[in-house]
Structures are given as structure tokens and as C-alpha cells.
PDB file of N, CA and C in Angstrom:
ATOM      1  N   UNK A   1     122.502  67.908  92.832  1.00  0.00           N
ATOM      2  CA  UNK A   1     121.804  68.487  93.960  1.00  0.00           C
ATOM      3  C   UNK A   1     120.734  69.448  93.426  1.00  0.00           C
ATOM      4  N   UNK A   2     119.472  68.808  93.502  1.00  0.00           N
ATOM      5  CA  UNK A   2     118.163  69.999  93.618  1.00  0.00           C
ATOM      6  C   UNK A   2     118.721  71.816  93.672  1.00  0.00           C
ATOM      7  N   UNK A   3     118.123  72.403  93.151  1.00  0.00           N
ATOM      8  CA  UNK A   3     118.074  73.783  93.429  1.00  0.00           C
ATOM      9  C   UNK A   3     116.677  74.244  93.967  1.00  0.00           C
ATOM     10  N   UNK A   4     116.725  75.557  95.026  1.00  0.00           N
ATOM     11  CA  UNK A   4     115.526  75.805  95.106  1.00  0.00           C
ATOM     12  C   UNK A   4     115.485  77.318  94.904  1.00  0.00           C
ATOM     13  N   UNK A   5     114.749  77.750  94.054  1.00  0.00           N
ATOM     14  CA  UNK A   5     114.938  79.421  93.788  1.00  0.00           C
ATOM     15  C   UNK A   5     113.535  79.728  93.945  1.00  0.00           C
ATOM     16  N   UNK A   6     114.006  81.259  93.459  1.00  0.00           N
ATOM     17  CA  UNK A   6     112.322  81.701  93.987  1.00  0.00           C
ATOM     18  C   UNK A   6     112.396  83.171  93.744  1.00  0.00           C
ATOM     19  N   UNK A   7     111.409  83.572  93.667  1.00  0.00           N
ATOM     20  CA  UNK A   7     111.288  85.286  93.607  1.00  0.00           C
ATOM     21  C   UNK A   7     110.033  85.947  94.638  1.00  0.00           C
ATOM     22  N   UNK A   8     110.418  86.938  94.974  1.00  0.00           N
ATOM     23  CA  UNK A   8     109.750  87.335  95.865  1.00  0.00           C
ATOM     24  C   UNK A   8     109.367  88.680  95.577  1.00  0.00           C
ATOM     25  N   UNK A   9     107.906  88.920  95.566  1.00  0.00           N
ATOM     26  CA  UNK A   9     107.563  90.079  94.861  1.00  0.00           C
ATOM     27  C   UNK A   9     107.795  91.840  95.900  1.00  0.00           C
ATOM     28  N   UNK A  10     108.225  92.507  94.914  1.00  0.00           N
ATOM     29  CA  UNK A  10     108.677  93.666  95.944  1.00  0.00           C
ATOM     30  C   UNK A  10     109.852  93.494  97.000  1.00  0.00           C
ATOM     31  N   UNK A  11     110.830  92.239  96.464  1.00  0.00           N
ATOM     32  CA  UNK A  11     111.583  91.813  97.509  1.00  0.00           C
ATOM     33  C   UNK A  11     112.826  92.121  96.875  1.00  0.00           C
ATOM     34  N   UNK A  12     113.551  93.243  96.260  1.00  0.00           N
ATOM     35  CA  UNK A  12     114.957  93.501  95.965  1.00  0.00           C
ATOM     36  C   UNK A  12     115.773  93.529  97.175  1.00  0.00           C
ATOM     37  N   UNK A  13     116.468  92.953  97.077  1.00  0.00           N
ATOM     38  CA  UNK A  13     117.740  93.202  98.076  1.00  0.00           C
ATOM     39  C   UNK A  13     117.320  92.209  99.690  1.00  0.00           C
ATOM     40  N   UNK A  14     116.425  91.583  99.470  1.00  0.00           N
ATOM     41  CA  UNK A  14     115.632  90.895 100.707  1.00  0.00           C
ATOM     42  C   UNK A  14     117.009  89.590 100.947  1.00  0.00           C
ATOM     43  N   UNK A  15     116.527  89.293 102.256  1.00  0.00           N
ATOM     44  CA  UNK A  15     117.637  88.457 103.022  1.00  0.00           C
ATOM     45  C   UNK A  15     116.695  87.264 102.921  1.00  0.00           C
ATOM     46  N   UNK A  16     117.435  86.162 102.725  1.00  0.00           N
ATOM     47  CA  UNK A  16     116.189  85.124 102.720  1.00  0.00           C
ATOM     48  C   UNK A  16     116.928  83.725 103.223  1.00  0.00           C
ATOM     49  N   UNK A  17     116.569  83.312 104.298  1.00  0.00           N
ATOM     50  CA  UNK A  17     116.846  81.921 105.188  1.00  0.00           C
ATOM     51  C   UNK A  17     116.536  81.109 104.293  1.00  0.00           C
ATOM     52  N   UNK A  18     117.220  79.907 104.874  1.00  0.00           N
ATOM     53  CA  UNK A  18     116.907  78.758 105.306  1.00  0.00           C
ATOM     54  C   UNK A  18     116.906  77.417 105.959  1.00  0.00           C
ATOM     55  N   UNK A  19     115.478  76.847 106.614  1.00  0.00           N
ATOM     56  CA  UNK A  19     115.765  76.554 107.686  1.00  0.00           C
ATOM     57  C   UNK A  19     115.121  75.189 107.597  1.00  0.00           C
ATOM     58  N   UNK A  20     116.168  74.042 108.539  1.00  0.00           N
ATOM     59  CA  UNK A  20     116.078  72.845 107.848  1.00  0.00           C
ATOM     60  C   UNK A  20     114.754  72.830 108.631  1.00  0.00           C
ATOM     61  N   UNK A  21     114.045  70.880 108.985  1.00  0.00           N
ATOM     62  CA  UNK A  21     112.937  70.772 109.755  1.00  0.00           C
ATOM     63  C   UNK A  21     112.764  71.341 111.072  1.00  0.00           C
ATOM     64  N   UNK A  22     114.123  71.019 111.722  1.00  0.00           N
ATOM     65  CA  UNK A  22     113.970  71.635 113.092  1.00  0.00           C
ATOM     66  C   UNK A  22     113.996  72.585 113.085  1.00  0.00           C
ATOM     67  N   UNK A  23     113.977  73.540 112.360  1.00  0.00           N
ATOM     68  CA  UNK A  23     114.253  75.396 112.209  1.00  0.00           C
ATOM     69  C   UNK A  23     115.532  75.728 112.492  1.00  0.00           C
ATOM     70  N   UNK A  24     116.486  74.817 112.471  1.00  0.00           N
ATOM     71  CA  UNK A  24     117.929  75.621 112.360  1.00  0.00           C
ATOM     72  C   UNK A  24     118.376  75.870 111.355  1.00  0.00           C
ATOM     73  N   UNK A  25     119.191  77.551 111.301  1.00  0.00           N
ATOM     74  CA  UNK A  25     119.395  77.927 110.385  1.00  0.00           C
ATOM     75  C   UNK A  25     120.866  76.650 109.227  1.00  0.00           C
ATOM     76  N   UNK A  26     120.409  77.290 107.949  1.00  0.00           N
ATOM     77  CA  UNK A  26     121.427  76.415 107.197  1.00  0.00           C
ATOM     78  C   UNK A  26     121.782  77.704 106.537  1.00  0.00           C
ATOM     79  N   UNK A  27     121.403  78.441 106.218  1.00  0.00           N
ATOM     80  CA  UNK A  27     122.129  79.615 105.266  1.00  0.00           C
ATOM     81  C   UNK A  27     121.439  80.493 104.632  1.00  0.00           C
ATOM     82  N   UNK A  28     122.032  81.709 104.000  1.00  0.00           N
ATOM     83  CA  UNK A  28     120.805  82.661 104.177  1.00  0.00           C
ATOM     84  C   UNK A  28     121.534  83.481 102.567  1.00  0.00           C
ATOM     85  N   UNK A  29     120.918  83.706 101.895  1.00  0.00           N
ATOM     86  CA  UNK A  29     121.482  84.615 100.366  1.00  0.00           C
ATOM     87  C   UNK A  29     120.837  85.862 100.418  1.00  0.00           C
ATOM     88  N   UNK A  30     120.907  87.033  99.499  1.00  0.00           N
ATOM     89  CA  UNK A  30     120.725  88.189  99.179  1.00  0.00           C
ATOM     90  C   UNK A  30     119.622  88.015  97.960  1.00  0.00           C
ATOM     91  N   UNK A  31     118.641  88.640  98.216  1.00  0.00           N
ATOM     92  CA  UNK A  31     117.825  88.459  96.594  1.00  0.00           C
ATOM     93  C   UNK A  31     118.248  88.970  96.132  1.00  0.00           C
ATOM     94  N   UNK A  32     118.370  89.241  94.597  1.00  0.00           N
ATOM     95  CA  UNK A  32     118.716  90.404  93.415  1.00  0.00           C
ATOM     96  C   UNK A  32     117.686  91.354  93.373  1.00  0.00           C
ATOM     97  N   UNK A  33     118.156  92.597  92.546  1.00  0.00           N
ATOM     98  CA  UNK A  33     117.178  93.374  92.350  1.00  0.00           C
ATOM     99  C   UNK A  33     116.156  93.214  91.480  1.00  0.00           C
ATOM    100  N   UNK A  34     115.631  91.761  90.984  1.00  0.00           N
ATOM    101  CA  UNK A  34     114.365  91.273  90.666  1.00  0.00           C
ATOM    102  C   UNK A  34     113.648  90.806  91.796  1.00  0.00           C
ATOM    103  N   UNK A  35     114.416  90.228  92.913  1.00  0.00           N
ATOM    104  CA  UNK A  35     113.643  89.811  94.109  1.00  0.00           C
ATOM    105  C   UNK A  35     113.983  88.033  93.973  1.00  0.00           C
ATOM    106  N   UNK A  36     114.833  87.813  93.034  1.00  0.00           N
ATOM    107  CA  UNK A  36     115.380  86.379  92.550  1.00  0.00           C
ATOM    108  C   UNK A  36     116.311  86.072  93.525  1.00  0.00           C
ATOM    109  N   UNK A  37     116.419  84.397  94.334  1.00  0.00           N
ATOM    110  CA  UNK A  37     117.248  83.955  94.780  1.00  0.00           C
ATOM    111  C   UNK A  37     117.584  82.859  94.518  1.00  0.00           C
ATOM    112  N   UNK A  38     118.397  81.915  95.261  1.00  0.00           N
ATOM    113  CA  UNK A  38     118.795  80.396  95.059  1.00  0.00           C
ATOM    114  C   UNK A  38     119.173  79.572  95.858  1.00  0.00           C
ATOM    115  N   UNK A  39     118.792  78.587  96.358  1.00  0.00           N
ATOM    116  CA  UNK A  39     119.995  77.824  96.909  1.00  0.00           C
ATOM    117  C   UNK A  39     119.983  76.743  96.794  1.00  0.00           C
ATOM    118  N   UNK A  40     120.675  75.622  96.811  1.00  0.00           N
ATOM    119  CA  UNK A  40     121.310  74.220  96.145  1.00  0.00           C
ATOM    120  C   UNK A  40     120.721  73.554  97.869  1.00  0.00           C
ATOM    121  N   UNK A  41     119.888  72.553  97.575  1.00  0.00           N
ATOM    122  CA  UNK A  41     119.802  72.234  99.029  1.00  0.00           C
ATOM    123  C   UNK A  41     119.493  70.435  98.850  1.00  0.00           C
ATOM    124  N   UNK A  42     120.047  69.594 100.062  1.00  0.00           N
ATOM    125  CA  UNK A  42     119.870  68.314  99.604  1.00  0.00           C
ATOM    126  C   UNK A  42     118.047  68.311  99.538  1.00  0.00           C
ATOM    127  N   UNK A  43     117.362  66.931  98.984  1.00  0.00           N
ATOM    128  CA  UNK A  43     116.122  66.694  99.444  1.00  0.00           C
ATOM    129  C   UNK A  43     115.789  66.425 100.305  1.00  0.00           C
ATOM    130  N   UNK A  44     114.718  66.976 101.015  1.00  0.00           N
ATOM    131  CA  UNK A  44     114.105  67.399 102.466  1.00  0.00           C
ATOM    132  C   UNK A  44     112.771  68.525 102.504  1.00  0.00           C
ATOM    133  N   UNK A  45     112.856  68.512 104.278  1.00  0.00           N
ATOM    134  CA  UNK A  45     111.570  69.187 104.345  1.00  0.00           C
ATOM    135  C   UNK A  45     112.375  70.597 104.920  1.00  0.00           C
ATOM    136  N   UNK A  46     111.934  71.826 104.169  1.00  0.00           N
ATOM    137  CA  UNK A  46     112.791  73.358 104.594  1.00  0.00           C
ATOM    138  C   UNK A  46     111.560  74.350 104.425  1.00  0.00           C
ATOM    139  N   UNK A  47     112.321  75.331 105.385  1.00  0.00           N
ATOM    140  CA  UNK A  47     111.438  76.318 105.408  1.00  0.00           C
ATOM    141  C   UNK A  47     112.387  77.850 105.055  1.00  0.00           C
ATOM    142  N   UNK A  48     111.557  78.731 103.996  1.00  0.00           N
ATOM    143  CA  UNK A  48     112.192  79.633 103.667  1.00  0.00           C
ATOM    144  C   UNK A  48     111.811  80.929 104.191  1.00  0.00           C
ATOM    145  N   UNK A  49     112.664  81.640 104.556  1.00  0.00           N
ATOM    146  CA  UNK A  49     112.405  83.025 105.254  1.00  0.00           C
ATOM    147  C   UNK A  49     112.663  84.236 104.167  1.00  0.00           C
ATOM    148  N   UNK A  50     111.932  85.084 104.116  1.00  0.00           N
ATOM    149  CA  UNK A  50     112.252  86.255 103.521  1.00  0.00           C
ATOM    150  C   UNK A  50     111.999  87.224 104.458  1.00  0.00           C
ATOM    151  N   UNK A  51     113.051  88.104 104.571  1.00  0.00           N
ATOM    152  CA  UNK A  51     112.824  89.030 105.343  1.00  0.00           C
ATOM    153  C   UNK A  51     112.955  90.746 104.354  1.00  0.00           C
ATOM    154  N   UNK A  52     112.224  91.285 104.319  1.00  0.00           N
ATOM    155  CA  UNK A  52     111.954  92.613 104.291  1.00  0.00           C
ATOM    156  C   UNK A  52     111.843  93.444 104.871  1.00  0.00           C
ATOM    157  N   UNK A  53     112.552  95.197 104.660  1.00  0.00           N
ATOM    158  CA  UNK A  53     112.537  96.313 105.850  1.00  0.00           C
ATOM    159  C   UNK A  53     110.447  96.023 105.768  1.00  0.00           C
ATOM    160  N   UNK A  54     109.737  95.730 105.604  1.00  0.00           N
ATOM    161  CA  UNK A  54     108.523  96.455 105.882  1.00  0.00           C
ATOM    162  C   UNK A  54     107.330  94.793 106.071  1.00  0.00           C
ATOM    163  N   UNK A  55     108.286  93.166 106.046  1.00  0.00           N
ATOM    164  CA  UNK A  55     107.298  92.123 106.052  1.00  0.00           C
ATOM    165  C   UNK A  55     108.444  90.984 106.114  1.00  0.00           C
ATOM    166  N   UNK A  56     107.987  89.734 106.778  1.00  0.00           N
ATOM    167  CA  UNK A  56     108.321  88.906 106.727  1.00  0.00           C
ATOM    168  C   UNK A  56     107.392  87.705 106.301  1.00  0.00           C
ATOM    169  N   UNK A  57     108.058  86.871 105.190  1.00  0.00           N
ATOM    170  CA  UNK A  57     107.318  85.846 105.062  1.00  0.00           C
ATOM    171  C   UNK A  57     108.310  84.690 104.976  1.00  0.00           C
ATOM    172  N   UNK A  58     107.429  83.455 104.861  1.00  0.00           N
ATOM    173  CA  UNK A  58     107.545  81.768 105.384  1.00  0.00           C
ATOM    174  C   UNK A  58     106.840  81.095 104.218  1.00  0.00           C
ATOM    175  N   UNK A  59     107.576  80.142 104.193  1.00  0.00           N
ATOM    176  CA  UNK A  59     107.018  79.111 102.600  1.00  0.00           C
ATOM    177  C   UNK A  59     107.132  78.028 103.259  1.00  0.00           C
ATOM    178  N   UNK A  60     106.976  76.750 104.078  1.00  0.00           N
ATOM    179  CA  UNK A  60     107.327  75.539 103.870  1.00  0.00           C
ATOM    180  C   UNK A  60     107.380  74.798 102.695  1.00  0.00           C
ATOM    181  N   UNK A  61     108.257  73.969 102.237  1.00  0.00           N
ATOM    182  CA  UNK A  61     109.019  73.515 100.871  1.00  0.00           C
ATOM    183  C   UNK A  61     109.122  72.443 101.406  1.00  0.00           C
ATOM    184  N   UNK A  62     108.445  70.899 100.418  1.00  0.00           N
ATOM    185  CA  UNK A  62     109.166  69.612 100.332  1.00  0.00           C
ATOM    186  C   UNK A  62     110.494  69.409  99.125  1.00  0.00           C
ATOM    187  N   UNK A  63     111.024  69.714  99.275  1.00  0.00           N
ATOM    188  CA  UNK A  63     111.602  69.536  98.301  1.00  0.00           C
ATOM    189  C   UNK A  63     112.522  67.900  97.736  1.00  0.00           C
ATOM    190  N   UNK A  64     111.970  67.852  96.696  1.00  0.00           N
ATOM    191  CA  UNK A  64     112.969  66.273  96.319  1.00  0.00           C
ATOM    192  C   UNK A  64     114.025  66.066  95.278  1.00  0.00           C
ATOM    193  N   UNK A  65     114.308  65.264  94.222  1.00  0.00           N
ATOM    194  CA  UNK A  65     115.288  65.164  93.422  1.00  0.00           C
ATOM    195  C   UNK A  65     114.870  66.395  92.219  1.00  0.00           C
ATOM    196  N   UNK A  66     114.092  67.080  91.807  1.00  0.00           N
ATOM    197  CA  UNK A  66     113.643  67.971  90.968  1.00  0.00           C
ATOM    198  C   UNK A  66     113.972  69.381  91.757  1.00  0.00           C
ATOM    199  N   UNK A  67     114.162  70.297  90.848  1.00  0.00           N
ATOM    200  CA  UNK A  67     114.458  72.100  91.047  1.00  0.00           C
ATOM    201  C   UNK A  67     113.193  72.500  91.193  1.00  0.00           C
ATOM    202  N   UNK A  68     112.673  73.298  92.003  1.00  0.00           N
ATOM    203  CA  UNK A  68     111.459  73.486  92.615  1.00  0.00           C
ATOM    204  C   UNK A  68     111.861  75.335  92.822  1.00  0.00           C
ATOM    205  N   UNK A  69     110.665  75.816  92.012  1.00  0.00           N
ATOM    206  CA  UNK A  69     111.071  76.984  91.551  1.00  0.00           C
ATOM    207  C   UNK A  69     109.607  77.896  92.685  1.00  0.00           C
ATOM    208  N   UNK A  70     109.470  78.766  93.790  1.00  0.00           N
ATOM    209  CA  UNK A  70     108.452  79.265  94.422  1.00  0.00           C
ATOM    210  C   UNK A  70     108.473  81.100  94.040  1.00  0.00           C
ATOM    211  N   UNK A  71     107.167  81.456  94.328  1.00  0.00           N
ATOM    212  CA  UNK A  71     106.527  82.308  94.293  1.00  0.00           C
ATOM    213  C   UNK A  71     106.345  83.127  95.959  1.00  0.00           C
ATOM    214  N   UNK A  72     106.740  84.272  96.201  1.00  0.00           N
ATOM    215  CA  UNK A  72     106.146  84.593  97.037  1.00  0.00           C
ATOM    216  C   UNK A  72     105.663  85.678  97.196  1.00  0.00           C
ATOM    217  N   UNK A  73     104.104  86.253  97.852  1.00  0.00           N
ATOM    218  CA  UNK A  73     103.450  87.508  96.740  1.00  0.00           C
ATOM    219  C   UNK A  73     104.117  88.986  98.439  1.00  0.00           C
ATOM    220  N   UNK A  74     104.085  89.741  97.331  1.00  0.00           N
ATOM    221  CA  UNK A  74     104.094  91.241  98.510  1.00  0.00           C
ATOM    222  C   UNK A  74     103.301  90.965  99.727  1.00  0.00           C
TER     223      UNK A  74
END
């Protein structure tokens, strides 16, 4: 199973979704205090939430048989 991780800049401790095509939630992790997260997800089309006390951001992700590693800036 694919992994999809990611870091999110200025994002320690950030809550971060995710949400299949239709936008229902599938599950949600804790970043680390690098702003690093993870999650194991089949291949598909997802959308990732980061939420921060001070911003929220959105990535749409295709993701397929490869680990697909994202960026997301302050």
C-alpha cells in the first residue's frame, strides 16, 4: 500500500485530514514537531487538509502504486 507523507511548513503539531473524492472524511494524524506526517492510503484521488491555530490548507493528490511525498508552504 502507497504511502502519502508530507511536511508542512510552520505546521508542528497540525491536524491533517483526509478526504477521499467525495470529501468524506477517512482519517486524520497529528504532524510531528517537524510538521512531518503520513498516511498509508489505497490508490486514488484524495484531498489533504491541514489545519493550523492561524491557516488552513488543501492539496488535491492523485495518488497511485508509488509513495508520493508533498510539500506544503506556510
Amino acid at each position: 500500500m502507497p504511502r502519502l507523507v508530507g511536511t508542512i511548513e510552520n505546521g508542528a503539531g497540525a491536524f491533517v485530514q483526509l478526504r477521499d473524492q467525495d470529501g468524506d472524511f477517512v482519517g486524520e494524524v497529528r504532524a510531528d514537531n517537524d510538521g512531518n506526517f503520513a498516511f498509508y492510503a489505497i490508490p486514488g484521488h484524495w484531498t489533504v487538509i491541514c489545519l493550523t491555530p492561524n491557516r488552513r490548507r488543501e492539496r488535491v493528490i492523485d495518488l497511485g502504486s508509488d509513495d508520493i511525498d508533498i510539500r506544503l508552504p506556510a
